[in-house]
N, C-alpha and C. Protein backbone atom coordinates (compact mmCIF):
# COMPACT_ATOMS: atom_id res chain seq x y z
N UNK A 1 6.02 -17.18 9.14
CA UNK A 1 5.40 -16.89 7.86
C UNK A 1 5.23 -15.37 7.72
N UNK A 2 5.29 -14.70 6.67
CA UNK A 2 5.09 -13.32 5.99
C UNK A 2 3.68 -13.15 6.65
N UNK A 3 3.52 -11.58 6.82
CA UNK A 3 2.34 -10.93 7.46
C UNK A 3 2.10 -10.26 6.33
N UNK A 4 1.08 -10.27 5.97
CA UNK A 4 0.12 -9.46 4.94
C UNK A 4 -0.31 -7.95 5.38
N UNK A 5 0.52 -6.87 5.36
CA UNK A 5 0.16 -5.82 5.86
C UNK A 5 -0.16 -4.72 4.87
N UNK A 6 -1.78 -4.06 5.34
CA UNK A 6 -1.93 -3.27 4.20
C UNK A 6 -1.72 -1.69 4.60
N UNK A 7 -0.36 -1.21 3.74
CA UNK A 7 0.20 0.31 4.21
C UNK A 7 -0.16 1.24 3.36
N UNK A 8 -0.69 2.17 3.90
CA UNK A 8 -1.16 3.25 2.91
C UNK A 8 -1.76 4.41 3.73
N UNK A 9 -1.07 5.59 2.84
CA UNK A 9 -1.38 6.71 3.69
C UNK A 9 -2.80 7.49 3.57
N UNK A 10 -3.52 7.80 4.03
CA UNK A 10 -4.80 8.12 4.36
C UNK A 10 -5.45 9.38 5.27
N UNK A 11 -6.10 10.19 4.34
CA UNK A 11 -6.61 11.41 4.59
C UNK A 11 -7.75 11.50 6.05
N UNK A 12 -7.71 11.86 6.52
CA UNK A 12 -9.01 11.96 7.99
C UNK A 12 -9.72 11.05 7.68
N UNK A 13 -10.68 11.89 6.36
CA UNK A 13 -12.05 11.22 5.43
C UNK A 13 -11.64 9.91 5.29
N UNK A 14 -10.78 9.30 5.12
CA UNK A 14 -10.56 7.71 4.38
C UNK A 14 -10.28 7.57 2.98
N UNK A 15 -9.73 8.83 2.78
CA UNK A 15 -9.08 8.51 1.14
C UNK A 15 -7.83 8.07 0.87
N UNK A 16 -7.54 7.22 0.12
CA UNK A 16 -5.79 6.98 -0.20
C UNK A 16 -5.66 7.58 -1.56
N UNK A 17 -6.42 8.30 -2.56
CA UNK A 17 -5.91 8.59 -3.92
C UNK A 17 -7.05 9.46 -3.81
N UNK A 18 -6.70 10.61 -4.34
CA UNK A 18 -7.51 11.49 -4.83
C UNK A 18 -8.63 11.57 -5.48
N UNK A 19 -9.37 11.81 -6.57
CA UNK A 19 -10.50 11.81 -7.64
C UNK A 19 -9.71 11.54 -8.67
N UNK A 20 -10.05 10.95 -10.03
CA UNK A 20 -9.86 11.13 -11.08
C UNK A 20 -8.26 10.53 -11.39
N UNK A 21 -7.82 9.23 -10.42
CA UNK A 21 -6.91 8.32 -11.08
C UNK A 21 -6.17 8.27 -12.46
N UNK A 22 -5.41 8.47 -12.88
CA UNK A 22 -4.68 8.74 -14.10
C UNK A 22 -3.13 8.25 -14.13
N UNK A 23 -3.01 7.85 -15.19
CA UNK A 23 -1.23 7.89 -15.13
C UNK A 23 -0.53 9.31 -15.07
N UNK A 24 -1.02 10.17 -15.81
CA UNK A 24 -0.73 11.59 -15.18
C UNK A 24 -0.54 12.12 -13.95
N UNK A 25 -1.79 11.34 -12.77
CA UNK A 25 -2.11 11.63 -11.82
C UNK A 25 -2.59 10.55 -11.15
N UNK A 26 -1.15 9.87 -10.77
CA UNK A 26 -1.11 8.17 -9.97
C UNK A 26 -2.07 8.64 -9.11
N UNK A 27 -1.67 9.29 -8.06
CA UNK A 27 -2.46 9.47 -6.82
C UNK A 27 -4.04 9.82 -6.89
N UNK A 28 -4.30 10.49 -8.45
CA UNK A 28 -5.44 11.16 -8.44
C UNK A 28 -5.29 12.64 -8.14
N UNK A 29 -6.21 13.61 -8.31
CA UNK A 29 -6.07 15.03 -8.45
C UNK A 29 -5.86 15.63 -6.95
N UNK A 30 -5.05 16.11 -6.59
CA UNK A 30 -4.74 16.13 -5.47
C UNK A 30 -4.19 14.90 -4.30
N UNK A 31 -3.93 13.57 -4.67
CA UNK A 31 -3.82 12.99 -4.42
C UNK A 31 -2.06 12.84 -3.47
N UNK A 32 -1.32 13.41 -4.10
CA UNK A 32 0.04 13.61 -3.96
C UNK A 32 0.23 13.77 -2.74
N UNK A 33 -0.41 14.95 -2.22
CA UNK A 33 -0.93 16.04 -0.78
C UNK A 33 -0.59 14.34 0.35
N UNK A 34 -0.93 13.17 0.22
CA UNK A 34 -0.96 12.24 0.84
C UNK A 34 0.23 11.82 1.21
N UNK A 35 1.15 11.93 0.23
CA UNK A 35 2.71 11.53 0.40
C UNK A 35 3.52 12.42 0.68
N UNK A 36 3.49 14.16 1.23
CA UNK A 36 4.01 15.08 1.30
C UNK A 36 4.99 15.02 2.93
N UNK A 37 4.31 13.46 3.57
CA UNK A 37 5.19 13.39 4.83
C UNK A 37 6.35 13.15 4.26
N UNK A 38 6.25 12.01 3.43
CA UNK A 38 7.90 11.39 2.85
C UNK A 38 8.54 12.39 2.08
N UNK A 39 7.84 12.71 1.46
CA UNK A 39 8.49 13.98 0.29
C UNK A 39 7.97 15.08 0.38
N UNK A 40 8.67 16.05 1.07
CA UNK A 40 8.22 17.30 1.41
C UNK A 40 7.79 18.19 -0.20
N UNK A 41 6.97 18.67 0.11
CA UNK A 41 6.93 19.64 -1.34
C UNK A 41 8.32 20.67 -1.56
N UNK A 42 8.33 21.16 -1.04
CA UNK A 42 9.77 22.14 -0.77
C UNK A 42 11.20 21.02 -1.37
N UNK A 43 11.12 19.88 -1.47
CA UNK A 43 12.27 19.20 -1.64
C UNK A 43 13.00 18.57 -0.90
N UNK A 44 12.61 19.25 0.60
CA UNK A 44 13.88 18.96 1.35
C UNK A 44 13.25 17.22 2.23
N UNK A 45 14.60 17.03 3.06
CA UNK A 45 14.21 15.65 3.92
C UNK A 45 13.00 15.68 4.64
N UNK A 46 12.15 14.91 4.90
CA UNK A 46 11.25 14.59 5.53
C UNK A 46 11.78 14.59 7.54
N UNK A 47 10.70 14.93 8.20
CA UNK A 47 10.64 14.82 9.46
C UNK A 47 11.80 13.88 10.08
N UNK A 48 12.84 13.76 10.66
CA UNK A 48 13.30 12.52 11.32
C UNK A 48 12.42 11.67 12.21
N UNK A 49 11.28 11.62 12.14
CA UNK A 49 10.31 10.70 13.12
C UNK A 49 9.86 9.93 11.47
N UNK A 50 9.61 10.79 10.28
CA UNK A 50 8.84 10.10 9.32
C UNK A 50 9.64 9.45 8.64
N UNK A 51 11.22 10.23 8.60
CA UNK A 51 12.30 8.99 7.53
C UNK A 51 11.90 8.27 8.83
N UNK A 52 12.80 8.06 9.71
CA UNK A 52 12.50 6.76 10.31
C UNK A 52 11.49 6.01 10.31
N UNK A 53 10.09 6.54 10.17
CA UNK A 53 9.09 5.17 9.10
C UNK A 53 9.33 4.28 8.30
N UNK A 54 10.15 5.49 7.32
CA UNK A 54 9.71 4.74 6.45
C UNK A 54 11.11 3.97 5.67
N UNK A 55 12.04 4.09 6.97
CA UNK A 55 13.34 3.33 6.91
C UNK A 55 13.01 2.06 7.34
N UNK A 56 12.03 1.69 8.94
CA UNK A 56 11.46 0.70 9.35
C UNK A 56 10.35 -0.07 8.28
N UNK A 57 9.65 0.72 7.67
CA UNK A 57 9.08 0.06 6.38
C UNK A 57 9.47 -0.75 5.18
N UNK A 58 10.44 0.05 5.08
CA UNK A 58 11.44 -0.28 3.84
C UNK A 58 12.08 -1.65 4.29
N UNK A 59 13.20 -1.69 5.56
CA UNK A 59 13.70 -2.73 6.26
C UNK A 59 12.74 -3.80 6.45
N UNK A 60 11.30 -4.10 6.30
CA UNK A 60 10.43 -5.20 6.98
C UNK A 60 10.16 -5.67 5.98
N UNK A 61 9.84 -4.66 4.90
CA UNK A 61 8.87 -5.57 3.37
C UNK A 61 10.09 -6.41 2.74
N UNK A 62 9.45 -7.72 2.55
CA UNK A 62 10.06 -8.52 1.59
C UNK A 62 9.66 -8.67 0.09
N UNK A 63 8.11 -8.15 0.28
CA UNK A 63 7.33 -8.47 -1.57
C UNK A 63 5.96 -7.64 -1.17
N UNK A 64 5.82 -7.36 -2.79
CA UNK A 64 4.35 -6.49 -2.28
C UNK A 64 3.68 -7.10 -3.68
N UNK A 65 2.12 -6.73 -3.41
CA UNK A 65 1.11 -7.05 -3.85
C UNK A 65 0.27 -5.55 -4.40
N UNK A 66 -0.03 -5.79 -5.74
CA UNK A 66 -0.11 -4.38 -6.58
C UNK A 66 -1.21 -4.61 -7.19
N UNK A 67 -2.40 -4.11 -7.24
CA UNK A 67 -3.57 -4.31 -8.16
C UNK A 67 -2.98 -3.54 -9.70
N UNK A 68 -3.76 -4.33 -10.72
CA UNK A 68 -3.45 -4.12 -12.10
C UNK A 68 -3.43 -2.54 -11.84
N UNK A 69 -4.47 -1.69 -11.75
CA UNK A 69 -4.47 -0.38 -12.21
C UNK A 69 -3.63 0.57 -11.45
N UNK A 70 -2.84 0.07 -10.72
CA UNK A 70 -1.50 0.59 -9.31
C UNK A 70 -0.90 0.37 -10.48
N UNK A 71 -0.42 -0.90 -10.86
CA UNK A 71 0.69 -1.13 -11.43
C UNK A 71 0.87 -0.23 -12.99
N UNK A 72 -0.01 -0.18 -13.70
CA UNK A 72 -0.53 0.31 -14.94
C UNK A 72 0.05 1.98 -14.56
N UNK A 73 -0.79 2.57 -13.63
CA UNK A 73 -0.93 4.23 -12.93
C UNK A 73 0.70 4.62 -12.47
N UNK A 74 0.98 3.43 -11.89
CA UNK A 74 2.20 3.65 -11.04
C UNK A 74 3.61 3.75 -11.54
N UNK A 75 3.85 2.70 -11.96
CA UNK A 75 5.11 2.36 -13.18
C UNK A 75 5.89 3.27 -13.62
N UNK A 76 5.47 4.18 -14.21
CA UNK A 76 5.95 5.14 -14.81
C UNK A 76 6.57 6.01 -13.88
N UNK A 77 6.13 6.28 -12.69
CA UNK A 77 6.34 6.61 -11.54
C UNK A 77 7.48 6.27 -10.89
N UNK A 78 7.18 5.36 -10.59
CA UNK A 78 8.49 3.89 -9.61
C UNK A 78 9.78 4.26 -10.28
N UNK A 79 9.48 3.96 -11.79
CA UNK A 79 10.74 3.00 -12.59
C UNK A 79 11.18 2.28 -12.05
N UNK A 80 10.80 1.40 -10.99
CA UNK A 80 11.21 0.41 -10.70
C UNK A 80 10.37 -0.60 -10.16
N UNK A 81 10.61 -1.68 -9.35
CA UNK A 81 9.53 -2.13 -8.10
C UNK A 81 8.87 -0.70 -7.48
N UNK A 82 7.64 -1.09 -6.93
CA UNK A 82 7.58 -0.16 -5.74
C UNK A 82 8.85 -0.17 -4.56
N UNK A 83 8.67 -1.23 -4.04
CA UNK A 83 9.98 -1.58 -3.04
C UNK A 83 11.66 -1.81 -4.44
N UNK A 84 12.70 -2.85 -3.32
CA UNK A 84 13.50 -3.86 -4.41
C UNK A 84 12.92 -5.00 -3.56
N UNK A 85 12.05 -5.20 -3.95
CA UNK A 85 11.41 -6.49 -3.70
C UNK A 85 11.01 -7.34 -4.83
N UNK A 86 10.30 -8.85 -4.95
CA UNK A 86 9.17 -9.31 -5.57
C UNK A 86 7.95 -8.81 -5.64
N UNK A 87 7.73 -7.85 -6.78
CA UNK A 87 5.91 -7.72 -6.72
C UNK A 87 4.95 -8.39 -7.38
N UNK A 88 4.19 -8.56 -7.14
CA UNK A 88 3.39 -9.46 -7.58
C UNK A 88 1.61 -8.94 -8.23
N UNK A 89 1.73 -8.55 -9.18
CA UNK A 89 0.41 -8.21 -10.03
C UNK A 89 -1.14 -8.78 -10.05
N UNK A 90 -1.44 -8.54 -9.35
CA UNK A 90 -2.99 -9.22 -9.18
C UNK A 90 -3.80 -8.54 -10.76
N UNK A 91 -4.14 -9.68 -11.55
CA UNK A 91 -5.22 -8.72 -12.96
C UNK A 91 -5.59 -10.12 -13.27
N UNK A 92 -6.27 -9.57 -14.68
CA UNK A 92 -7.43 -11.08 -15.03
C UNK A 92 -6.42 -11.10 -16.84
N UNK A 93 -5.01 -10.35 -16.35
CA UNK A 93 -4.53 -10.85 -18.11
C UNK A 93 -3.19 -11.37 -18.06
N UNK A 94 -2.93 -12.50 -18.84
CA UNK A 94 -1.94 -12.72 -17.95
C UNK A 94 -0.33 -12.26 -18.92
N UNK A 95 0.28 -12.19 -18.20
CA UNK A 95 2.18 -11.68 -19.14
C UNK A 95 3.30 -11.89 -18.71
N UNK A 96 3.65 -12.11 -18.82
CA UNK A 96 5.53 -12.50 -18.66
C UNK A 96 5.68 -11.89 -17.12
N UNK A 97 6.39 -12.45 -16.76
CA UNK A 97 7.51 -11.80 -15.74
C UNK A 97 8.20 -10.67 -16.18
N UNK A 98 8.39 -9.24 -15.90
CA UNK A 98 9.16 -8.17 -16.18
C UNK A 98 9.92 -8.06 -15.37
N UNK A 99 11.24 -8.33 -15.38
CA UNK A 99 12.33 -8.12 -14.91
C UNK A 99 12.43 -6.56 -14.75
N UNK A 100 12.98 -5.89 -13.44
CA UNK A 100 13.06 -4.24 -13.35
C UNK A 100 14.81 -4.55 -12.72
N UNK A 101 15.16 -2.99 -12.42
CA UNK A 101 16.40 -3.11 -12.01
C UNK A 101 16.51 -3.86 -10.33
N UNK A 102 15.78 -3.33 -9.73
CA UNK A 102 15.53 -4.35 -8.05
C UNK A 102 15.23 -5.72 -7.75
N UNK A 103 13.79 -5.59 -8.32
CA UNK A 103 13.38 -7.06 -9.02
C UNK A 103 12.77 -7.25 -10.24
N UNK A 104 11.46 -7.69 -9.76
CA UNK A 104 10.72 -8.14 -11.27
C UNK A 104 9.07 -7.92 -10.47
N UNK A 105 8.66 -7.60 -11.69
CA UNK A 105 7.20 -7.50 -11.30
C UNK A 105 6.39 -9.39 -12.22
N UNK A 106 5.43 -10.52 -11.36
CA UNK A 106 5.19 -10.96 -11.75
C UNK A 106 3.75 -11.28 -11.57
N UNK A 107 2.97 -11.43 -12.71
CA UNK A 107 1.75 -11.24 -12.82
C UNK A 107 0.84 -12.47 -12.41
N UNK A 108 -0.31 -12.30 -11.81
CA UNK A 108 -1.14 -13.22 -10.72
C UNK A 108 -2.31 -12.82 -11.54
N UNK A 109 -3.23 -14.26 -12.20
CA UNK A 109 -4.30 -14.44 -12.59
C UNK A 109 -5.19 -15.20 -11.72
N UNK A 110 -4.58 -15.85 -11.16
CA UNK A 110 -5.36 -16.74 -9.99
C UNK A 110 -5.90 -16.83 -9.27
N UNK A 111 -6.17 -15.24 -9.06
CA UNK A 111 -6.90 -14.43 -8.21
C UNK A 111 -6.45 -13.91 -6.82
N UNK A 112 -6.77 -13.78 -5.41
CA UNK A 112 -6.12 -13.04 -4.78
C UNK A 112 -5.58 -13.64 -3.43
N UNK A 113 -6.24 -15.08 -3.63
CA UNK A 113 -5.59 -15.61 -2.46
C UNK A 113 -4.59 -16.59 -3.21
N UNK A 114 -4.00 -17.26 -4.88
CA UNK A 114 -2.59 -17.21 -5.34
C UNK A 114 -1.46 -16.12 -4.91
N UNK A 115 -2.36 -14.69 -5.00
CA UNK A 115 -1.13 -13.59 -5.03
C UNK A 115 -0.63 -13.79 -3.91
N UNK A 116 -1.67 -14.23 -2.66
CA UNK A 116 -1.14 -14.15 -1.20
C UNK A 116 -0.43 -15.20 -0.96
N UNK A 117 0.10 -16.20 -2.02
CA UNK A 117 0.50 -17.43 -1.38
C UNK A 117 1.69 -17.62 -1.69
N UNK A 118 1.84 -16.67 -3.41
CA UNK A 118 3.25 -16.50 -3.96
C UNK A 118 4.03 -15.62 -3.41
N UNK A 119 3.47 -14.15 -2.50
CA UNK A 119 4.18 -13.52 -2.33
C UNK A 119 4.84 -13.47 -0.54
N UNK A 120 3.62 -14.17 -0.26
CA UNK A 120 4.23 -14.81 1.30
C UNK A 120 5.67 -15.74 1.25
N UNK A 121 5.62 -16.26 0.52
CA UNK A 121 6.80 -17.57 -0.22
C UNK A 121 8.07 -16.79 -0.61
N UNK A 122 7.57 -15.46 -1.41
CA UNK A 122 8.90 -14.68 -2.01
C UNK A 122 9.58 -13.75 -0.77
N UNK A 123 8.61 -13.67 -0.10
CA UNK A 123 9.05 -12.30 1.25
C UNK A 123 9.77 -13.65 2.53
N UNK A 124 9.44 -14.81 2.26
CA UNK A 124 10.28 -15.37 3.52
C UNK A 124 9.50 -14.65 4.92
N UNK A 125 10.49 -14.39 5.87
CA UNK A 125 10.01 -13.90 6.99
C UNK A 125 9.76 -12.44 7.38
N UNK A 126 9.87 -11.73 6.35
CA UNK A 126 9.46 -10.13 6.03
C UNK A 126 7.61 -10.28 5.65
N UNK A 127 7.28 -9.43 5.65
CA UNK A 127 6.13 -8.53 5.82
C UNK A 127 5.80 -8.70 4.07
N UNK A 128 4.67 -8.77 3.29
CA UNK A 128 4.27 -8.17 2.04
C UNK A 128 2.86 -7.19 1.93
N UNK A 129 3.57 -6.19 1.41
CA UNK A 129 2.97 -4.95 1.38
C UNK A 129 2.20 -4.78 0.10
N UNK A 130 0.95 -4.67 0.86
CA UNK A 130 -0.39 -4.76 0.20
C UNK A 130 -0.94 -3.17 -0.93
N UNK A 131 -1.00 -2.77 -2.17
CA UNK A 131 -0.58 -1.32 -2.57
C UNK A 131 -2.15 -1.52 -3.63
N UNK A 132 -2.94 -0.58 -3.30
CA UNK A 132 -4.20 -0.46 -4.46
C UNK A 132 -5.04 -0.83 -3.71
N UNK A 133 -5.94 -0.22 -3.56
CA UNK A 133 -7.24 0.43 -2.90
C UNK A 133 -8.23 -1.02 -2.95
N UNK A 134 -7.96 -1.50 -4.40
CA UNK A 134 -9.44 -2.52 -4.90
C UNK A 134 -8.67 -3.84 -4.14
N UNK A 135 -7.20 -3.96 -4.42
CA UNK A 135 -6.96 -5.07 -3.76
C UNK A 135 -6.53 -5.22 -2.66
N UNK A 136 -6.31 -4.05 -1.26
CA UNK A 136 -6.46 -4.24 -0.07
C UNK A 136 -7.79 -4.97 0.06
N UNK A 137 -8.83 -4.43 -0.94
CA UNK A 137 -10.13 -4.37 -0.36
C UNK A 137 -10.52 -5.98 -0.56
N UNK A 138 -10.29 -6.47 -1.25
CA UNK A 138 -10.24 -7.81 -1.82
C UNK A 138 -9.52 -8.97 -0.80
N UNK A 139 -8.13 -8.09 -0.13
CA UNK A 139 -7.60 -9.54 0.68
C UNK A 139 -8.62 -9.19 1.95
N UNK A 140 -9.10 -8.35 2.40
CA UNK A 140 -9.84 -8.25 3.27
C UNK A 140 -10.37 -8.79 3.47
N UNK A 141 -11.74 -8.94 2.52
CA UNK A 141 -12.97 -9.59 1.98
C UNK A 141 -12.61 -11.05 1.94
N UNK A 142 -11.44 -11.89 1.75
CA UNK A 142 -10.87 -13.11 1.91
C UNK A 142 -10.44 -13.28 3.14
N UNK A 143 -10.26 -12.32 3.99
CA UNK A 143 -9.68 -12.55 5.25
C UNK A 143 -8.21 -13.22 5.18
N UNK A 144 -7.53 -12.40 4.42
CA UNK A 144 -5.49 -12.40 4.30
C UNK A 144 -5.49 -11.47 4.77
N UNK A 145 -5.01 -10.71 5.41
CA UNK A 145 -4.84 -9.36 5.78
C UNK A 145 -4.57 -9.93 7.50
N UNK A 146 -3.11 -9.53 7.58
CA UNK A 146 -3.00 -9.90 9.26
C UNK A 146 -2.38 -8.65 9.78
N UNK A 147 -2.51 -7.60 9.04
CA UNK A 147 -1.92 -6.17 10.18
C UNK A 147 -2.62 -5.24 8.62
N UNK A 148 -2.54 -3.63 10.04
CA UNK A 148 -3.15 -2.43 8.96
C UNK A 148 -1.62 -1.44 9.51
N UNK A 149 -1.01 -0.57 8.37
CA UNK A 149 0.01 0.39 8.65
C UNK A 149 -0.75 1.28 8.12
N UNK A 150 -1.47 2.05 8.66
CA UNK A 150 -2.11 3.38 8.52
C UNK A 150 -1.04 4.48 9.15
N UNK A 151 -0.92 5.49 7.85
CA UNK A 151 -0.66 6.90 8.06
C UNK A 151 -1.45 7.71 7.89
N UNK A 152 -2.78 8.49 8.83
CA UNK A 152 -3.52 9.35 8.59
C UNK A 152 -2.96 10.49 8.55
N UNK A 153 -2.59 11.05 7.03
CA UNK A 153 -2.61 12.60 7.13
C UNK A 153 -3.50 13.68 7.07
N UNK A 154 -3.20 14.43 7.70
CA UNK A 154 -3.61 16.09 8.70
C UNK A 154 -4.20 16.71 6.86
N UNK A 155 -5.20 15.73 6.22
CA UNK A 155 -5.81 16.69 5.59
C UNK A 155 -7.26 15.76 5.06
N UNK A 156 -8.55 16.89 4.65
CA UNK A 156 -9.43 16.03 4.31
C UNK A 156 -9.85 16.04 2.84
N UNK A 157 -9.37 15.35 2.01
CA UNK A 157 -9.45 15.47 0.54
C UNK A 157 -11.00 15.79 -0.27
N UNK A 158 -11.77 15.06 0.60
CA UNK A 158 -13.14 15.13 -0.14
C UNK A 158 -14.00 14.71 -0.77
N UNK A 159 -13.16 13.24 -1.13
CA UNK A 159 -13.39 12.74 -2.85
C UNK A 159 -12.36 12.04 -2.94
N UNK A 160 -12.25 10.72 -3.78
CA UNK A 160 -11.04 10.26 -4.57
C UNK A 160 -11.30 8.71 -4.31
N UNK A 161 -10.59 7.98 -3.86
CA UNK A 161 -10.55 6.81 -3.45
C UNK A 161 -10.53 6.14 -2.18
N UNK A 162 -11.74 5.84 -1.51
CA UNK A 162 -11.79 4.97 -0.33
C UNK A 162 -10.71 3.87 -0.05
N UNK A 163 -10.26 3.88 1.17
CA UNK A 163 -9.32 2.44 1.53
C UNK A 163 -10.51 1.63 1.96
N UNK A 164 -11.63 1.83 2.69
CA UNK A 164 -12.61 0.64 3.24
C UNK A 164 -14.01 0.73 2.60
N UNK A 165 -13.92 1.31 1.39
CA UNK A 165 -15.07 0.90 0.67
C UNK A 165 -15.07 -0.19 0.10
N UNK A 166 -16.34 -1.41 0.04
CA UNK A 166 -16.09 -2.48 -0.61
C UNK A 166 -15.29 -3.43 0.15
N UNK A 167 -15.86 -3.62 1.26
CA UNK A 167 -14.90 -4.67 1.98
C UNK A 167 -15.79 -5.76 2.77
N UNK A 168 -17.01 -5.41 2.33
CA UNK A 168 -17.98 -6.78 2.45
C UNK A 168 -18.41 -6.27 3.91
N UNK A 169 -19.53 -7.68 4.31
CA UNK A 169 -20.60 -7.43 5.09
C UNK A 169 -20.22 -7.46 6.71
N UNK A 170 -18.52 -8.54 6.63
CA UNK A 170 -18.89 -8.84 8.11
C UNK A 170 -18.31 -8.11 8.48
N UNK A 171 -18.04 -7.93 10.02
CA UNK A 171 -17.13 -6.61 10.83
C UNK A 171 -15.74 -7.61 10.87
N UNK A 172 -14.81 -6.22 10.67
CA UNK A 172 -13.73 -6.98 11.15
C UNK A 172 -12.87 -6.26 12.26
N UNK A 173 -12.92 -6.77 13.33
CA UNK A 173 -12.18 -6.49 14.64
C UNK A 173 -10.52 -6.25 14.13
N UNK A 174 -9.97 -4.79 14.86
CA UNK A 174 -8.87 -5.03 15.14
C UNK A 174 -8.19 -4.42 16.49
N UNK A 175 -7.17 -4.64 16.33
CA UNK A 175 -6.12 -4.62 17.64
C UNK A 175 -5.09 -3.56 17.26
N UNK A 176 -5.63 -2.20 18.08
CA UNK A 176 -4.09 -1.16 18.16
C UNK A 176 -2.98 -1.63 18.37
N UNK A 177 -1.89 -1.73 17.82
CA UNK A 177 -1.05 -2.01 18.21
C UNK A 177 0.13 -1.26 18.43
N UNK A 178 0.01 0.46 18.12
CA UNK A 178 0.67 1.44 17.49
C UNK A 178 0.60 2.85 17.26
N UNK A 179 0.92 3.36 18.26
CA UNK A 179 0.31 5.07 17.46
C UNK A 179 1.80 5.69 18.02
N UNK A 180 2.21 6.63 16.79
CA UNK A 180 3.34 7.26 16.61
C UNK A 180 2.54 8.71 16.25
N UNK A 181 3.28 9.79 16.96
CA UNK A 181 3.05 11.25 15.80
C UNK A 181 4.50 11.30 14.90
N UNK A 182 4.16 11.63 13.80
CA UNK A 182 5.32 12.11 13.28
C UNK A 182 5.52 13.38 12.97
N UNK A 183 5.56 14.06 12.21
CA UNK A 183 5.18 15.36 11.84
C UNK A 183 3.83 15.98 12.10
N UNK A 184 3.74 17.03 12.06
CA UNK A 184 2.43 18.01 12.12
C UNK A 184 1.56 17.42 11.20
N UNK A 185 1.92 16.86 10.23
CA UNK A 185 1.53 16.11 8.98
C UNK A 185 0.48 15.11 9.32
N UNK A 186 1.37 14.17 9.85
CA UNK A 186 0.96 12.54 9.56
C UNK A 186 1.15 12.11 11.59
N UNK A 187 -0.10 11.37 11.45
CA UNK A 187 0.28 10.39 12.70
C UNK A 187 0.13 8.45 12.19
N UNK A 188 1.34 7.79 12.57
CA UNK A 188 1.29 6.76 12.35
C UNK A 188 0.48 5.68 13.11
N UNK A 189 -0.37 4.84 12.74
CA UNK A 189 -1.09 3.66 13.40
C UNK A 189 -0.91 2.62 12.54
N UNK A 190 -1.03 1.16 13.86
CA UNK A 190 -0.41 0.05 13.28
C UNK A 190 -2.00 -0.67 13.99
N UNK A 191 -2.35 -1.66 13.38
CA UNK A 191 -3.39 -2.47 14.00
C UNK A 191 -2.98 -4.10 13.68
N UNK A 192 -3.36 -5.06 14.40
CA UNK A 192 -3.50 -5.98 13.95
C UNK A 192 -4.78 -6.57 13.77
N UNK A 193 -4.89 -7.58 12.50
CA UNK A 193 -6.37 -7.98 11.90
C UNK A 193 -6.63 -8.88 12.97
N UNK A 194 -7.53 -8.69 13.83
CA UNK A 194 -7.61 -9.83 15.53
C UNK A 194 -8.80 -10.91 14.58
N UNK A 195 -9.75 -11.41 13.43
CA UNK A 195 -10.62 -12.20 12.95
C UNK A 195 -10.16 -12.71 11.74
C-alpha cells in the first residue's frame, strides 16, 4: 500500500512558507529562500547530492495531496500537477475534475481521511506526497501520515508558516530513518511515523 509522506522543505525555526501567503507570493514573503536548494537563485543546476533528491523524490511519488489554498496559491505556479501525478484537492467546495497536461487535479470534499483513501488507490505502490501546511497538519491529527521527508534549510525565516503548528494534543513518536547533507544549503531527513 502507498505511504503517506509529508515532504517539505523547512527553515531551522519550522517554517515551510514565509509570512503573508499570496498568489503573488506562493511561498509567502521570503518564502522562496526555502526552495533555493532545487533552484539555485543564480539559475544554474542544483548541488548533485540535491538533484539527486529530488530525482529519488520525483521517481517514488505516485499522487499528492494539496490543501485548497496550495492549490489556489500554487497553480499558477506549477502550470501543471505539482508532480505528473494524480492530485487530489482537499476543500469544503466541490468542482469538476481539471484535467492538466500530466494529470488532473481532483477535488476531495469528504474530508481528509477520503483524500487519503483516493490517493493511496491512485499512487498504487508509490508514495503520496502530502503539500500545504494546514493539511499535513490535519493527516497528522488523523494519524495517516506514515513517513516525514524533511529538508531543513541553513536559514531562519522568522515568521510565515509553521509545518507542526496545529497538530493536536498527543505526542507523536518518530523513527530516523535518514540523514543526508546535501549542499551547504539543505540537510535531508527522513523519519518514519512509529504511532
Amino acid at each position: 500500500m502507498a505511504r503517506v509522506v509529508l515532504s517539505f522543505s523547512m527553515s531551522l525555526d519550522g517554517y515551510v512558507a514565509g509570512p503573508d501567503v499570496s498568489v503573488r507570493h506562493a511561498m509567502g514573503v521570503g518564502g522562496e529562500r526555502l526552495h533555493e536548494w532545487m533552484f539555485p537563485r543564480q539559475g544554474g543546476a542544483p548541488e548533485p547530492a540535491d538533484a539527486a533528491e529530488v530525482e529519488t523524490t520525483f521517481g517514488l511519488v505516485g499522487a499528492t495531496i494539496v490543501g485548497r489554498r496550495t492549490y489556489d496559491v500554487g497553480l499558477q505556479h506549477w502550470g501543471d500537477t505539482p508532480f505528473p501525478v494524480p492530485s487530489f484537492v482537499l476543500t469544503h467546495h466541490p468542482r469538476a475534475e481539471q484535467p492538466m497536461k500530466s494529470a488532473s487535479f481532483r477535488f476531495v470534499t469528504e474530508g481528509v481521511e477520503a483524500a487519503v483513501r483516493e490517493a493511496r488507490a491512485a499512487a498504487g505502490d508509490k508514495d503520496v506526497i502530502v503539500m500545504g501546511a494546514s493539511t499535513a497538519q490535519q493527516i497528522l491529527r488523523a494519524g495517516l501520515a506514515d513517513a516525514l521527508h524533511i529538508q531543513i534549510v541553513s536559514v531562519l525565516l522568522a515568521g510565515g508558516v509553521r509545518l507542526f503548528d496545529r497538530i493536536g494534543d498527543a505526542q507523536i513518536e518518530l523513527v530516523r530513518t535518514r540523514v543526508s547533507a546535501g549542499s551547504p544549503d539543505v540537510t535531508h531527513l527522513d523519519f518514519n511515523v512509529s504511532n
